[in-house]
Protein backbone atom coordinates (compact mmCIF):
# COMPACT_ATOMS: atom_id res chain seq x y z
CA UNK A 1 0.00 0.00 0.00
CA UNK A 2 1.68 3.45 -0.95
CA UNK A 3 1.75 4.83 2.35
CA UNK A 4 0.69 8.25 1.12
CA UNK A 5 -2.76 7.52 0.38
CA UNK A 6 -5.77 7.44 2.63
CA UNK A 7 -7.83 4.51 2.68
CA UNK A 8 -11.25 4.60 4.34
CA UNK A 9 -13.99 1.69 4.24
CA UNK A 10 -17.58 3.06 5.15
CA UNK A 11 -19.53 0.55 6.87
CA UNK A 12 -22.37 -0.70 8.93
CA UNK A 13 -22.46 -3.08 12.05
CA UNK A 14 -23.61 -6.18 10.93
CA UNK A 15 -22.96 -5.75 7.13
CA UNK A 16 -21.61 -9.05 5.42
CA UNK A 17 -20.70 -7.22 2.33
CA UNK A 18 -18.93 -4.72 4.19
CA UNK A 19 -17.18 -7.86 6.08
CA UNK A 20 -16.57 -9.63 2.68
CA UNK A 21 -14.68 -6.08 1.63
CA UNK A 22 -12.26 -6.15 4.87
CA UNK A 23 -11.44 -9.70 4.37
CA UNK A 24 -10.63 -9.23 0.98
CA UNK A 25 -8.76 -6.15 1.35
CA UNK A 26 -6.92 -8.02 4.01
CA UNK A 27 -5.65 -10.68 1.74
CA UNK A 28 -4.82 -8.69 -1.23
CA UNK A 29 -2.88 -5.98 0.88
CA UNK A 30 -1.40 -8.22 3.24
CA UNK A 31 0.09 -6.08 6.73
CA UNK A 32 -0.14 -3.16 4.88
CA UNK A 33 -4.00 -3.26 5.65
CA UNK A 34 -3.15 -2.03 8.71
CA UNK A 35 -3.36 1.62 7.39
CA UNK A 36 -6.76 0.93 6.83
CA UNK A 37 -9.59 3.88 8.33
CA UNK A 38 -12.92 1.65 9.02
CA UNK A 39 -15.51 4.36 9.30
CA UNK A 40 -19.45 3.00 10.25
CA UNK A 41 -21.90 5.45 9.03
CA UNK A 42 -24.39 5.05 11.14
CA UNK A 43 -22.36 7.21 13.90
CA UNK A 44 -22.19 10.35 11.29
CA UNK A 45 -25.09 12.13 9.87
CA UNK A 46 -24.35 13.17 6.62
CA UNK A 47 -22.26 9.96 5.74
CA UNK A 48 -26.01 8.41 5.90
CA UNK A 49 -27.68 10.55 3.77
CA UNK A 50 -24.68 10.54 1.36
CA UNK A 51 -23.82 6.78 1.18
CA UNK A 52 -27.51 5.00 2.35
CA UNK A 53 -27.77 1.29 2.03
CA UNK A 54 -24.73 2.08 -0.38
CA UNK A 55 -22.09 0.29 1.35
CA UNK A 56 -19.50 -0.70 1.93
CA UNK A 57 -17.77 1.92 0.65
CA UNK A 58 -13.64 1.53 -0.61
CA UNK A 59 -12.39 5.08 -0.24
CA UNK A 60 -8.90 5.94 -1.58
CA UNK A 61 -7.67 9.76 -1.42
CA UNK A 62 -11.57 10.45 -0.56
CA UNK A 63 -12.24 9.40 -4.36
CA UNK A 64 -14.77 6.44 -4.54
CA UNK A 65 -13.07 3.65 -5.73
CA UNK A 66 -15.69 1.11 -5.49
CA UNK A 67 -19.21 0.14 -3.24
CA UNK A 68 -20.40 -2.97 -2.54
CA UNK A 69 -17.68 -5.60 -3.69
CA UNK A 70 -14.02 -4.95 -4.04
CA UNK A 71 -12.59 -4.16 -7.42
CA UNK A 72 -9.57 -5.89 -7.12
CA UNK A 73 -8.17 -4.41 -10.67
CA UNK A 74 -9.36 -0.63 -9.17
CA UNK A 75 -7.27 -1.14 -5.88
CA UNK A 76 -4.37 -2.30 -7.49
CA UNK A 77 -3.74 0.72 -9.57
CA UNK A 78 -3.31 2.04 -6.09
CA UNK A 79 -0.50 0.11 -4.59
C-alpha cells in the first residue's frame, strides 16, 4: 500500500458485504492493511444521507473507488 494515500472503508455493524470487503482487502494488501480507516456510518449524519444502504464503501484519497464488492483491478492501480 503506498503509504501516502488514505484509505477509508464506510460501513455498517452487521454488514456481510462490508465484512466480505475487509477480508478481501486483508488478503490482497497483506500487513499493509493495517493503514486501513474503518468508518461505520451510522455514527455520522451526513455519511447516511450521502452513502444510504450504499455500502460498503472503498475510499482511496476520498475518491470512490468502489461500493459494494471490491474491485480488485481498481485497488491495485493504487498500490
Amino acid at each position: 500500500m503506498n503509504e501516502s494515500h488514505q484509505w477509508q472503508v464506510l460501513s455498517r455493524a452487521d454488514c456481510s458485504l462490508c465484512d466480505t470487503m475487509l477480508l478481501e482487502l486483508h488478503q490482497l494488501l497483506g500487513a499493509r492493511a493495517a493503514g486501513i480507516q474503518v468508518l461505520d456510518i451510522s455514527e455520522d449524519a451526513d455519511l447516511q444521507r450521502k452513502y444510504g444502504s450504499r455500502i460498503p464503501v472503498l475510499l482511496i484519497d476520498g475518491e470512490c473507488v468502489c461500493t459494494y464488492k471490491l474491485d480488485h483491478q481498481r485497488v491495485r492501480m493504487y498500490l
